[in-house]
N, C-alpha and C. Protein backbone atom coordinates (compact mmCIF):
# COMPACT_ATOMS: atom_id res chain seq x y z
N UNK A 1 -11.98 -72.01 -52.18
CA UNK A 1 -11.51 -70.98 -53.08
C UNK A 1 -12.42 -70.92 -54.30
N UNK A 2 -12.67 -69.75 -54.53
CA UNK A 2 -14.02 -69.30 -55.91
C UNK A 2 -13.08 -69.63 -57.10
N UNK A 3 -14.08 -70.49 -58.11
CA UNK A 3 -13.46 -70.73 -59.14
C UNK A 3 -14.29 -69.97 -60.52
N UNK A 4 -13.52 -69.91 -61.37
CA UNK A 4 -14.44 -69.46 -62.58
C UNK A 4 -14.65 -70.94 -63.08
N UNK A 5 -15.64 -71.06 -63.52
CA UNK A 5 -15.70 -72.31 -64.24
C UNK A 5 -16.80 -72.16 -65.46
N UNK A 6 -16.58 -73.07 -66.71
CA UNK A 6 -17.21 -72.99 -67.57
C UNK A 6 -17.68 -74.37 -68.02
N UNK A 7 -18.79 -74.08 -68.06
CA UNK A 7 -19.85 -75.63 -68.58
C UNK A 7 -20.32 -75.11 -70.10
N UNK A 8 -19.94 -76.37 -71.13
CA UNK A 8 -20.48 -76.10 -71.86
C UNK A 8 -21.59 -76.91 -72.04
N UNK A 9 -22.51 -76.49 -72.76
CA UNK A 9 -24.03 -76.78 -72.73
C UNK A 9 -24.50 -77.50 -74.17
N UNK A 10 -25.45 -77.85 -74.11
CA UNK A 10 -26.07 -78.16 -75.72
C UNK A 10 -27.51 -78.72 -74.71
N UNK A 11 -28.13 -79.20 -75.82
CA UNK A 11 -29.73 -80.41 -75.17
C UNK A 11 -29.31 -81.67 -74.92
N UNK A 12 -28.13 -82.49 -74.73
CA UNK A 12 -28.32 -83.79 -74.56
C UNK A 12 -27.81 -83.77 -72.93
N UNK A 13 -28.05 -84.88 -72.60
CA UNK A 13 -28.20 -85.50 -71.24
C UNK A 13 -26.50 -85.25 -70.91
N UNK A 14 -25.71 -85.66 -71.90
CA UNK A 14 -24.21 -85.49 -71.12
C UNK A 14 -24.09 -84.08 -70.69
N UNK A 15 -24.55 -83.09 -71.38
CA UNK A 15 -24.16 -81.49 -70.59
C UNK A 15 -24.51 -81.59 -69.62
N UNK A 16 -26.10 -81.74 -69.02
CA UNK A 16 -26.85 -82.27 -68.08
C UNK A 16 -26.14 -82.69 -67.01
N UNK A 17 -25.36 -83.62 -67.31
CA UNK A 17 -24.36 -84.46 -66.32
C UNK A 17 -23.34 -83.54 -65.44
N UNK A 18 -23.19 -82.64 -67.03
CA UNK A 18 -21.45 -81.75 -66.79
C UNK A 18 -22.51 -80.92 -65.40
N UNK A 19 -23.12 -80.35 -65.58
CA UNK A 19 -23.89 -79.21 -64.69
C UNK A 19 -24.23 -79.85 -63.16
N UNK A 20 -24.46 -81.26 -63.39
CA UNK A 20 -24.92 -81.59 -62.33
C UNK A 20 -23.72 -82.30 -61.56
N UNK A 21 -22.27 -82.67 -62.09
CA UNK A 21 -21.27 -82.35 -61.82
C UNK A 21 -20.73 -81.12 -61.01
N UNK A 22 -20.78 -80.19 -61.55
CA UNK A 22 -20.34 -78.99 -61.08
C UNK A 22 -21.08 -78.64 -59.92
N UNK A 23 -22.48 -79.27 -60.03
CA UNK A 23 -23.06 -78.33 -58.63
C UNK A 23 -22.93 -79.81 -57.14
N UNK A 24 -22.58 -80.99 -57.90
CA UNK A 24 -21.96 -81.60 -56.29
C UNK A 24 -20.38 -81.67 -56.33
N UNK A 25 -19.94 -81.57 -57.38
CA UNK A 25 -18.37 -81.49 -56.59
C UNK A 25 -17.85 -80.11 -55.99
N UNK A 26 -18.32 -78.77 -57.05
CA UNK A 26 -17.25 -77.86 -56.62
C UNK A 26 -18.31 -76.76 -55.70
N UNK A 27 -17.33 -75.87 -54.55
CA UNK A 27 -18.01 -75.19 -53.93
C UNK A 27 -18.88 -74.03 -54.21
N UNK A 28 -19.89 -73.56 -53.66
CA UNK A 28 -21.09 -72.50 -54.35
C UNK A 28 -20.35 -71.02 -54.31
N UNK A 29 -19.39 -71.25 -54.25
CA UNK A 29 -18.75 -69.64 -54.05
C UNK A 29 -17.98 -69.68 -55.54
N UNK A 30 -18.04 -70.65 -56.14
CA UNK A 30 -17.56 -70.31 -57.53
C UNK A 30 -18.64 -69.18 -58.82
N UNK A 31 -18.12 -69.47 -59.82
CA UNK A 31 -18.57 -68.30 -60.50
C UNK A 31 -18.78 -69.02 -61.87
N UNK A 32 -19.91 -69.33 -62.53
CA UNK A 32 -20.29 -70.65 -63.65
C UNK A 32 -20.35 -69.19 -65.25
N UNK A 33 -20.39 -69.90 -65.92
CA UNK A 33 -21.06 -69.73 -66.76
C UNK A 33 -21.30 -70.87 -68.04
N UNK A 34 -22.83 -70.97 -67.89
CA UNK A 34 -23.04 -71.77 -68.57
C UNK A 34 -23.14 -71.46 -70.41
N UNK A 35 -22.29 -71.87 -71.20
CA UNK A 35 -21.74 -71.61 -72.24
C UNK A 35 -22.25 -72.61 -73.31
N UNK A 36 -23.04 -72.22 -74.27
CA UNK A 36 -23.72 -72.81 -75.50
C UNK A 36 -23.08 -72.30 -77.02
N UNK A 37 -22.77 -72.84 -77.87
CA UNK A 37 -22.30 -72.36 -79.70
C UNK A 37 -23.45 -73.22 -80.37
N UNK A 38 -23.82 -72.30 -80.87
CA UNK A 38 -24.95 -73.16 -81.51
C UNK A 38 -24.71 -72.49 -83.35
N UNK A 39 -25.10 -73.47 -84.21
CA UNK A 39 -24.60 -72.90 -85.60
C UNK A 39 -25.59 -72.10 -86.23
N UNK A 40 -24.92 -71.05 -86.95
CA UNK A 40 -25.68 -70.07 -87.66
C UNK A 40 -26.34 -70.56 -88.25
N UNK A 41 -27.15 -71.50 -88.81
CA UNK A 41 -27.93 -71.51 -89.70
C UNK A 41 -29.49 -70.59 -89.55
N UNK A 42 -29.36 -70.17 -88.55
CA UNK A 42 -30.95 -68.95 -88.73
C UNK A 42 -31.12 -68.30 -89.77
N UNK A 43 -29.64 -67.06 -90.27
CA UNK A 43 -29.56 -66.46 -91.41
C UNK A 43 -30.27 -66.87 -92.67
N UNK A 44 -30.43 -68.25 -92.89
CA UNK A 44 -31.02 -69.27 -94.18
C UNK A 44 -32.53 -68.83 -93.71
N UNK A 45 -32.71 -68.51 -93.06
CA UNK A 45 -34.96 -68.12 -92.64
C UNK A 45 -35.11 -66.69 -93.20
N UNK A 46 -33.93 -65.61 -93.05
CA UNK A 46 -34.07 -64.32 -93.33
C UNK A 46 -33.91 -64.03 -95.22
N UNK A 47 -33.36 -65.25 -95.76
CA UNK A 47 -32.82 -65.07 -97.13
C UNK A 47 -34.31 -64.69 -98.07
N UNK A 48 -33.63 -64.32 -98.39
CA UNK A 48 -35.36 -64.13 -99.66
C UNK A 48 -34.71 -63.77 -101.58
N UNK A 49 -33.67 -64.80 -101.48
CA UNK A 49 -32.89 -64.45 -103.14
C UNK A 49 -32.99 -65.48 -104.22
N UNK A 50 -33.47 -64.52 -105.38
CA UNK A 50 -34.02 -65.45 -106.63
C UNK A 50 -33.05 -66.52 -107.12
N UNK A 51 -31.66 -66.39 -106.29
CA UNK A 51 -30.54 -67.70 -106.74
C UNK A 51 -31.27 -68.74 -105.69
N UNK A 52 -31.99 -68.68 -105.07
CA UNK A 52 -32.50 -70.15 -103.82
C UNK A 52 -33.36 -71.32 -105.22
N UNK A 53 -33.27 -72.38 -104.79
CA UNK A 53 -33.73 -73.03 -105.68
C UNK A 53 -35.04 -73.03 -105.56
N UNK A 54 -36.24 -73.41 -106.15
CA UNK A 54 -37.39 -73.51 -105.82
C UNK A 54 -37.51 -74.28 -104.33
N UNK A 55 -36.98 -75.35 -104.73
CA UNK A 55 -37.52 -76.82 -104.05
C UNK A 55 -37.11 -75.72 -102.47
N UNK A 56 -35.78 -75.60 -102.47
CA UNK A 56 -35.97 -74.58 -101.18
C UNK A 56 -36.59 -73.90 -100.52
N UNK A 57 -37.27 -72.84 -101.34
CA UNK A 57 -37.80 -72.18 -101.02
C UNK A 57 -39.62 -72.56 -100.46
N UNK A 58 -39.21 -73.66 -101.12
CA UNK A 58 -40.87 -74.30 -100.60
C UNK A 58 -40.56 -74.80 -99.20
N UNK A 59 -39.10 -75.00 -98.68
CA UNK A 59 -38.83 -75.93 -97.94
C UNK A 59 -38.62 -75.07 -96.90
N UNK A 60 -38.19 -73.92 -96.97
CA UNK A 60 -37.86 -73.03 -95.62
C UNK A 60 -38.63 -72.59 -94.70
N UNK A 61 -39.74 -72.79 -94.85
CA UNK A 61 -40.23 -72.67 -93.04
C UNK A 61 -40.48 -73.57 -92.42
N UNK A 62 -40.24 -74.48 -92.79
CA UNK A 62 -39.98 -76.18 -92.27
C UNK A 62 -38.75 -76.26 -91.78
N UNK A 63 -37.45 -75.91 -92.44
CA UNK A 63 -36.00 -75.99 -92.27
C UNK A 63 -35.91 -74.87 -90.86
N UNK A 64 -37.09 -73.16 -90.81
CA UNK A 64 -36.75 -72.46 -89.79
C UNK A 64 -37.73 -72.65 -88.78
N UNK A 65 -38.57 -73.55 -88.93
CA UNK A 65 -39.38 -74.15 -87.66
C UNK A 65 -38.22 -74.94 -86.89
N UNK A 66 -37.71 -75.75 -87.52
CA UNK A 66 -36.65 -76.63 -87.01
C UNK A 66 -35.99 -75.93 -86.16
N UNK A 67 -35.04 -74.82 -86.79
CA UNK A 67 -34.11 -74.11 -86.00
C UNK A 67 -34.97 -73.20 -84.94
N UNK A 68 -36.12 -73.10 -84.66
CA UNK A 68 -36.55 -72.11 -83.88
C UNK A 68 -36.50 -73.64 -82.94
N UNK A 69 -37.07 -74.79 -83.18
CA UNK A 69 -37.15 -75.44 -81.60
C UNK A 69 -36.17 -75.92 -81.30
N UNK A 70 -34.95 -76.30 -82.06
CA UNK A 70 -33.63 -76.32 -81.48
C UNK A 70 -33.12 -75.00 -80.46
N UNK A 71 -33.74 -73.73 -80.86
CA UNK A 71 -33.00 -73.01 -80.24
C UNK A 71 -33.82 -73.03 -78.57
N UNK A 72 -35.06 -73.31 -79.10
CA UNK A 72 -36.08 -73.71 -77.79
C UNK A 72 -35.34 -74.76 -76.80
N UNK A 73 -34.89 -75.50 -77.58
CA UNK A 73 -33.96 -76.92 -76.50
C UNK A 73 -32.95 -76.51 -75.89
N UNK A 74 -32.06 -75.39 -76.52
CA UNK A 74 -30.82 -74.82 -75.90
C UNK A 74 -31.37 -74.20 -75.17
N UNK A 75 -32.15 -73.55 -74.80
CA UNK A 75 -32.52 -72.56 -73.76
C UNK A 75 -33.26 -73.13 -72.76
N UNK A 76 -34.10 -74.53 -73.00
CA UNK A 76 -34.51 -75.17 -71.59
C UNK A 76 -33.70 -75.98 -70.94
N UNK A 77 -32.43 -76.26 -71.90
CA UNK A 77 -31.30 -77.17 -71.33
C UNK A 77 -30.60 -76.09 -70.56
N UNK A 78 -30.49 -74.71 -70.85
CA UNK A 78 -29.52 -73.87 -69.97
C UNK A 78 -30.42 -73.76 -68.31
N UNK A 79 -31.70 -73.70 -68.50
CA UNK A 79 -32.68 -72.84 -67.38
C UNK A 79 -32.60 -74.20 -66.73
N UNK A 80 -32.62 -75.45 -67.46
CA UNK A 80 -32.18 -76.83 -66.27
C UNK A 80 -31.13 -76.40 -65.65
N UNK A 81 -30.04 -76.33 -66.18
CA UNK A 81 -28.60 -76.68 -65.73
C UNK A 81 -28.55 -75.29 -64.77
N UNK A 82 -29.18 -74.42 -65.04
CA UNK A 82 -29.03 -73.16 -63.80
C UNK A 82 -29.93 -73.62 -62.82
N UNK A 83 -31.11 -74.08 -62.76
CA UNK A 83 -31.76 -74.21 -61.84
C UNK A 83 -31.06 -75.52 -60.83
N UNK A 84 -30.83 -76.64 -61.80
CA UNK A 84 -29.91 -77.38 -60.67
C UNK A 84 -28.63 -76.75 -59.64
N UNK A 85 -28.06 -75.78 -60.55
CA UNK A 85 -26.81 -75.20 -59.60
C UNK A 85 -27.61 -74.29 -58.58
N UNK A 86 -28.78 -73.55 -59.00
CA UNK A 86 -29.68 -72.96 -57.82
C UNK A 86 -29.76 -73.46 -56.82
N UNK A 87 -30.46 -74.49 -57.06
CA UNK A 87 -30.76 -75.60 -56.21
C UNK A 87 -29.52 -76.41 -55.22
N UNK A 88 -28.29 -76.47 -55.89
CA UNK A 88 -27.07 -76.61 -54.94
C UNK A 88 -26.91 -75.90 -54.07
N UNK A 89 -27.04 -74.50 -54.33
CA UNK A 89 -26.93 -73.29 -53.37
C UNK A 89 -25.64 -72.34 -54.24
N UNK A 90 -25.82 -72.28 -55.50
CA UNK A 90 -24.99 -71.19 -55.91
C UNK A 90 -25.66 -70.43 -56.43
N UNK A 91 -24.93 -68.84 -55.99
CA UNK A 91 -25.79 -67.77 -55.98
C UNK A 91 -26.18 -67.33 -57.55
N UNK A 92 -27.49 -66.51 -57.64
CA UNK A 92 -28.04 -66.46 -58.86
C UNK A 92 -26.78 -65.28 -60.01
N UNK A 93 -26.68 -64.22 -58.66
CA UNK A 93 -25.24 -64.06 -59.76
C UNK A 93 -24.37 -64.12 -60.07
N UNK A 94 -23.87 -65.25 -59.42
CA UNK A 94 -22.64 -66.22 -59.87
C UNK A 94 -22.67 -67.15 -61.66
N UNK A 95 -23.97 -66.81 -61.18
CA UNK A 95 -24.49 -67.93 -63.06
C UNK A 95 -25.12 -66.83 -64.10
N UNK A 96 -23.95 -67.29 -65.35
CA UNK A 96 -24.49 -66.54 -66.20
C UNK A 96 -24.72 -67.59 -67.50
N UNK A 97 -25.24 -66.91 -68.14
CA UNK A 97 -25.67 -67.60 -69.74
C UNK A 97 -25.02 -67.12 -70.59
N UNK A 98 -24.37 -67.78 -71.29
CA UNK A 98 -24.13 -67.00 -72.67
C UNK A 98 -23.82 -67.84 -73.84
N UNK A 99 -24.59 -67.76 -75.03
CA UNK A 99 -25.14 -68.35 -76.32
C UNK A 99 -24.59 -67.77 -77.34
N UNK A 100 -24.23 -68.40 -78.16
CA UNK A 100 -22.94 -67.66 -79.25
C UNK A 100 -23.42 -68.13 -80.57
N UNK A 101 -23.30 -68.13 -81.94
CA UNK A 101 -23.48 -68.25 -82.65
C UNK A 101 -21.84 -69.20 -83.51
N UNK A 102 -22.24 -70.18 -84.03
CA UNK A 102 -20.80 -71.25 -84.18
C UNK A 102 -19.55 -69.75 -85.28
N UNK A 103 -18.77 -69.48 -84.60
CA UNK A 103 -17.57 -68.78 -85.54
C UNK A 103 -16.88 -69.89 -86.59
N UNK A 104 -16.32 -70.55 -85.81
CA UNK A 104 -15.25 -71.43 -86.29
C UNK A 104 -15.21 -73.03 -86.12
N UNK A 105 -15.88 -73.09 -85.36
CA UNK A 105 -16.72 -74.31 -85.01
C UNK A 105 -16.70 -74.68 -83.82
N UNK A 106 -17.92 -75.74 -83.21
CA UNK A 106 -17.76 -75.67 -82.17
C UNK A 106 -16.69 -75.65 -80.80
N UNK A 107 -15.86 -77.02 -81.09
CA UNK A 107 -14.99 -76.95 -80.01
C UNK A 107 -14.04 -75.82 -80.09
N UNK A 108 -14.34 -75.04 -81.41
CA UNK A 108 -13.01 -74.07 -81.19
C UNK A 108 -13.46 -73.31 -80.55
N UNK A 109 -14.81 -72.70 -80.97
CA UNK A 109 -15.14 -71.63 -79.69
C UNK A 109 -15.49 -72.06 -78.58
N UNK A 110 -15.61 -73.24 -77.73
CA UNK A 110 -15.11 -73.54 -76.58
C UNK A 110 -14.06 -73.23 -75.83
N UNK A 111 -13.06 -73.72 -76.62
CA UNK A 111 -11.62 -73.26 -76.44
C UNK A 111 -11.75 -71.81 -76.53
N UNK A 112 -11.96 -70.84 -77.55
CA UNK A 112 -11.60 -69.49 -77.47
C UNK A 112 -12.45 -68.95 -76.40
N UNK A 113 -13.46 -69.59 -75.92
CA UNK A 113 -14.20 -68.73 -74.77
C UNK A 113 -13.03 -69.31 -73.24
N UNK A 114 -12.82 -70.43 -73.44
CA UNK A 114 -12.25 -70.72 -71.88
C UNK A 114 -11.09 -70.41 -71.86
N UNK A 115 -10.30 -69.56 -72.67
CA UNK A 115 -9.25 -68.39 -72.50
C UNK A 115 -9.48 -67.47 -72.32
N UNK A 116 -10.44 -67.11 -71.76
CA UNK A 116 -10.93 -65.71 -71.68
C UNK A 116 -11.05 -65.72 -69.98
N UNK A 117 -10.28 -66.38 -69.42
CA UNK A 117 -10.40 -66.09 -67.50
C UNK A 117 -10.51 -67.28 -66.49
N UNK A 118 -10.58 -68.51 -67.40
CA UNK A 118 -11.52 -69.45 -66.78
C UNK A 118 -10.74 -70.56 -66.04
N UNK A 119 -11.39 -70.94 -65.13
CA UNK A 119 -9.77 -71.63 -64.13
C UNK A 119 -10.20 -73.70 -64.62
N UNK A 120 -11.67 -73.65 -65.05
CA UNK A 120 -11.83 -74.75 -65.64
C UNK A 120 -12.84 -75.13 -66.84
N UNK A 121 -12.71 -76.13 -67.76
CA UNK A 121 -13.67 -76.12 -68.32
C UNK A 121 -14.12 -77.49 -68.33
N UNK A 122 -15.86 -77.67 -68.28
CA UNK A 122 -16.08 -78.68 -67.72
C UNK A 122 -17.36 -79.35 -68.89
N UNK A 123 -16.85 -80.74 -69.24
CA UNK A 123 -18.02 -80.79 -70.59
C UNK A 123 -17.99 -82.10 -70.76
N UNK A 124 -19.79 -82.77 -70.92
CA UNK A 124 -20.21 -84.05 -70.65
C UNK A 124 -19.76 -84.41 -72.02
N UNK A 125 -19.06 -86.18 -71.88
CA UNK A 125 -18.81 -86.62 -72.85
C UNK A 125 -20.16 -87.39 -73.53
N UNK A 126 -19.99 -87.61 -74.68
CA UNK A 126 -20.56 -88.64 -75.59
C UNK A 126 -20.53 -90.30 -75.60
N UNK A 127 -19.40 -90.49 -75.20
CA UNK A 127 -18.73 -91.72 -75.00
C UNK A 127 -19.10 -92.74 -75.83
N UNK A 128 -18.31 -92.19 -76.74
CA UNK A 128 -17.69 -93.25 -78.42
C UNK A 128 -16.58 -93.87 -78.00
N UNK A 129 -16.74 -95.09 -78.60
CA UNK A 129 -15.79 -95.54 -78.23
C UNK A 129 -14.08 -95.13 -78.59
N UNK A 130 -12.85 -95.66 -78.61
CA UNK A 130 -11.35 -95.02 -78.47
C UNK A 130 -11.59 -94.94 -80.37
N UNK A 131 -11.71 -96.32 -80.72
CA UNK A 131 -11.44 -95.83 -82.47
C UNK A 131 -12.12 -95.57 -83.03
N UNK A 132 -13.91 -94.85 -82.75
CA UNK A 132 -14.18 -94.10 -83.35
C UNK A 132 -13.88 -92.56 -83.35
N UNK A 133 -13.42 -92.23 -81.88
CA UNK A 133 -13.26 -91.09 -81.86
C UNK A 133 -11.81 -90.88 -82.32
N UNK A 134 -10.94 -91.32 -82.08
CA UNK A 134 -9.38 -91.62 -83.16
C UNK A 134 -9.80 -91.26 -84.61
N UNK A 135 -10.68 -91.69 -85.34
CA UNK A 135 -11.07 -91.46 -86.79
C UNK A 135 -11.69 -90.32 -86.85
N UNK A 136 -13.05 -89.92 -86.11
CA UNK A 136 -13.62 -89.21 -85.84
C UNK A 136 -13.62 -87.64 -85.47
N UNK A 137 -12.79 -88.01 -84.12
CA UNK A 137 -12.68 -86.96 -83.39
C UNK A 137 -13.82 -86.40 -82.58
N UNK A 138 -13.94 -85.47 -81.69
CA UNK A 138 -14.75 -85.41 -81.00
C UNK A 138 -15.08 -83.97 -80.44
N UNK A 139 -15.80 -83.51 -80.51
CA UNK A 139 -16.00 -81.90 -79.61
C UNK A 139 -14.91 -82.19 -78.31
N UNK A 140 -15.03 -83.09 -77.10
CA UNK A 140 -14.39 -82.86 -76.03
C UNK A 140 -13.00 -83.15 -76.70
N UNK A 141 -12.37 -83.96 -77.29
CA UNK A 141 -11.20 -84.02 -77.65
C UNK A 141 -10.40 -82.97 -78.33
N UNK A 142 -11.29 -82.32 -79.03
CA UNK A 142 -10.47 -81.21 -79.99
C UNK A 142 -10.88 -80.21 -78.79
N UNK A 143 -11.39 -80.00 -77.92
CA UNK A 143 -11.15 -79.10 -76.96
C UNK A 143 -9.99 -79.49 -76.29
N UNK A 144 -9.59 -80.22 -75.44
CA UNK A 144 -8.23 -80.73 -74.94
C UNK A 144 -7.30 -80.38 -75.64
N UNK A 145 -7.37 -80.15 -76.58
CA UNK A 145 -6.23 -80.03 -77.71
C UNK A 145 -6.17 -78.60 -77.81
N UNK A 146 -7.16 -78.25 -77.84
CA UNK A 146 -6.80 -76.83 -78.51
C UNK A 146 -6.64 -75.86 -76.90
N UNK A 147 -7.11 -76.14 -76.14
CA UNK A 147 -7.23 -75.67 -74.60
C UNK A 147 -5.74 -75.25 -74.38
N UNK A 148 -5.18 -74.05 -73.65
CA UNK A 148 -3.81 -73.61 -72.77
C UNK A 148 -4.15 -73.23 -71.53
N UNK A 149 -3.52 -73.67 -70.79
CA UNK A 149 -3.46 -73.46 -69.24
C UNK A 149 -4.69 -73.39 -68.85
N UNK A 150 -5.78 -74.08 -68.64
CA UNK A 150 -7.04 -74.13 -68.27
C UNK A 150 -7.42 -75.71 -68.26
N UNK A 151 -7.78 -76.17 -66.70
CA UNK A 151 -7.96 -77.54 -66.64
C UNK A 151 -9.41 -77.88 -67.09
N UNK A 152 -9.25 -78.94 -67.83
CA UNK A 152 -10.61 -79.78 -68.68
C UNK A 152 -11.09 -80.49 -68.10
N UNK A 153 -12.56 -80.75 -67.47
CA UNK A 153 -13.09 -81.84 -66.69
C UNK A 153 -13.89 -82.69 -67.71
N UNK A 154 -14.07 -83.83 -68.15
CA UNK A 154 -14.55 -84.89 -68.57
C UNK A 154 -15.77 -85.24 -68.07
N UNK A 155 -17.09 -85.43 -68.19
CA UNK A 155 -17.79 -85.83 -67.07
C UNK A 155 -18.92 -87.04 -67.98
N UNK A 156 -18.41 -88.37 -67.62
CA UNK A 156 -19.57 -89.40 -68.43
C UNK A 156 -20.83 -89.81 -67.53
């Protein structure tokens, strides 16, 4: 049975996992989308206002080099994680991309995207230990939490 399923993404090795999860457990007749929030800070490269401090302003194309190869990492971490599900045998338009800009923060727009149809959502942990993430908290945890009727896969 075709599932919708949603992977969320970033550059570290646990998304990696989540993707490569998804393409040996569940069947190729499902329907992915691989799902990235990445935070606005680009807007700070476009600013050009005499309230910026100096020291800033000396500092900003250093600060938007940064964010241009972060955004470079999100996008070779997505073209991995599609090409592995390729490579499972799920069809190319079954997989989609889609890259968001942080609203509310990350795990929330996790959550607000995997109410939008999705029969699972599936996302590599970090694996902190119980009382740091108790103090802490955690992207996958405050997803669980905030998640309704949509099953959460864990994947370490």
């Amino acid at each position: 049975m075709a599932k919708k399923i949603l992977i969320a993404i970033d550059d570290s090795e646990n998304a990696q996992r989540a993707a490569a999860f998804v393409a040996q457990t569940f069947t190729p007749d499902s329907y992915i989308t691989l799902f990235s929030v990445v935070p606005d800070t680009a807007t700070i490269c476009e600013m050009d206002s005499p309230e910026l401090t100096p020291y800033f302003v000396t500092q900003q194309s250093s600060f938007c080099t940064i964010e241009a190869k972060k955004r470079e990492l999100i996008e070779n971490a997505l073209t991995h994680a599609k090409n592995d599900l390729l490579a499972a045998g799920f069809a190319a338009e079954a997989l989609k991309t889609k890259v968001e800009a942080k609203k509310k923060g990350i795990a929330q727009d996790i959550a607000a995207e995997a109410q939008a149809g999705y029969d699972v959502v599936v996302l590599g942990r970090r694996g902190i230990s119980g009382i740091k993430e108790f103090f802490l908290g955690s992207i996958s945890q405050k997803v669980i939490n905030a998640v309704k009727d949509v099953s959460v896969v864990f994947v370490n």
